[in-house]
Protein backbone atom coordinates (compact mmCIF):
# COMPACT_ATOMS: atom_id res chain seq x y z
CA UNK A 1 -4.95 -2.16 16.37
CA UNK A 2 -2.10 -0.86 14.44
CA UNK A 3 -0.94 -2.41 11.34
CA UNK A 4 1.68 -2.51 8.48
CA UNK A 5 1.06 -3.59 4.91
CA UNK A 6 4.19 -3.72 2.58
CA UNK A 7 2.52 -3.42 -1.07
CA UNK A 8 4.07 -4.82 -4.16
CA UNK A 9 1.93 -4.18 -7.56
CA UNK A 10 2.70 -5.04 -10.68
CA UNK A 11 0.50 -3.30 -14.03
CA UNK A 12 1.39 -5.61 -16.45
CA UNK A 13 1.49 -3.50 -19.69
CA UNK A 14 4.36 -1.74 -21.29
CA UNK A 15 4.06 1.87 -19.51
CA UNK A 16 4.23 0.38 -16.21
CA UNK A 17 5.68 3.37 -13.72
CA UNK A 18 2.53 5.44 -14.39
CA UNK A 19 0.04 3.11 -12.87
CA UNK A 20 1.86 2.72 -10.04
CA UNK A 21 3.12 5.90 -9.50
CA UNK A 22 -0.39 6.90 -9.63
CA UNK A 23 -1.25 4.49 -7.38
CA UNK A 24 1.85 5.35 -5.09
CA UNK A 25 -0.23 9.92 -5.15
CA UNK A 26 -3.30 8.49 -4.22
CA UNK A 27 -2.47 6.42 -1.55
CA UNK A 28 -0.72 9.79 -0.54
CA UNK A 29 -3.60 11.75 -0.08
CA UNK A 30 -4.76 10.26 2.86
CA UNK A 31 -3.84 11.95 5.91
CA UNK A 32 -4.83 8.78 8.41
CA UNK A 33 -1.94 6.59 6.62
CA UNK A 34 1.95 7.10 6.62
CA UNK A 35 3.15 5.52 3.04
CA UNK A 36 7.00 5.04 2.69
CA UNK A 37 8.20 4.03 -1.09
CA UNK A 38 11.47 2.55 -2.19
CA UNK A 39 12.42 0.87 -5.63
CA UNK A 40 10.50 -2.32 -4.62
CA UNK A 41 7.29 -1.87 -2.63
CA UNK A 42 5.13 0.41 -0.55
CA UNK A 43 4.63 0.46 3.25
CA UNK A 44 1.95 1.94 4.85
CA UNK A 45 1.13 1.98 8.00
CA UNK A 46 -2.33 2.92 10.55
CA UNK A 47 -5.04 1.98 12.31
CA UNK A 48 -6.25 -1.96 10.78
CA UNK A 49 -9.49 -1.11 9.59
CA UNK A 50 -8.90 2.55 7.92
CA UNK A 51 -5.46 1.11 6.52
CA UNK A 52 -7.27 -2.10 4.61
CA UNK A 53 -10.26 -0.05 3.96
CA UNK A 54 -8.04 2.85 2.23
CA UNK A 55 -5.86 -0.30 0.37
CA UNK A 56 -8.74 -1.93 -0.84
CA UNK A 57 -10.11 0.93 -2.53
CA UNK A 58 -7.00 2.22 -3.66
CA UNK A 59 -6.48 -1.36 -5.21
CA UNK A 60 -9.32 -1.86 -6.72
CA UNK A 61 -9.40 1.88 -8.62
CA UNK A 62 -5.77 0.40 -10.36
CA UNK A 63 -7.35 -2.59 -10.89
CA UNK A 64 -9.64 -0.89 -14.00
CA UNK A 65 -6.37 -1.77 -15.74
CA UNK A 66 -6.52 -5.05 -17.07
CA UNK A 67 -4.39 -7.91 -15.67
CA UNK A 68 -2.82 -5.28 -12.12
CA UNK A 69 -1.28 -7.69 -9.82
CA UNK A 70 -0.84 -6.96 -5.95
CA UNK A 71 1.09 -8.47 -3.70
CA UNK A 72 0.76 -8.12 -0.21
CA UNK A 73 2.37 -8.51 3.10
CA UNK A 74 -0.13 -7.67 6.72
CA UNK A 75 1.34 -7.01 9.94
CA UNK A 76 -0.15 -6.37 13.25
CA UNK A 77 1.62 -4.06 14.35
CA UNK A 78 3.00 -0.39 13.08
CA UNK A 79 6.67 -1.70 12.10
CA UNK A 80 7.66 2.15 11.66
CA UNK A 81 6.90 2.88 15.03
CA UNK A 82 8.02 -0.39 16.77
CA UNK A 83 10.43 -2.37 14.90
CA UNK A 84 11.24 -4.62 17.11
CA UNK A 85 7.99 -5.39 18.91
CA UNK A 86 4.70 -6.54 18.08
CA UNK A 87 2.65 -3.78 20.42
């Protein structure tokens, strides 16, 4: 099944775009996800399973930083590739 997640996170600490742009790399480095960025959240987009898996890990390596909120929105279906459908 193909999914979308739109990813909102929010280091709370004074340097703030460092954590998330470091975040934003290493969610870059995987080949089996598309990530799209813009000045308010991530998208990324694959198979379910790899996509959480790759999230969750990805979240919880920011997450040594004390008080790293996420927000997320999960969509069955790859909203890059199909907009307007839920295939």
């Amino acid at each position: 099944m193909k999914a979308s997640v739109e990813i909102s996170y929010y280091p709370l600490k004074e340097e703030f775009i460092p954590p998330i742009q470091s975040f934003i790399d290493r969610l870059n480095t995987y080949s089996e996800i598309r990530v799209e960025t813009n000045g308010m959240s991530s998208q990324v987009f694959g198979e379910y399973e790899v996509l959480m898996a790759i999230v969750t890990k990805e979240m919880k390596a920011a997450m040594a930083l004390p008080y790293s909120i996420f927000v997320l929105k999960v969509i069955n279906a790859d909203l890059q590739i199909h907009p307007n459908t839920h295939e």
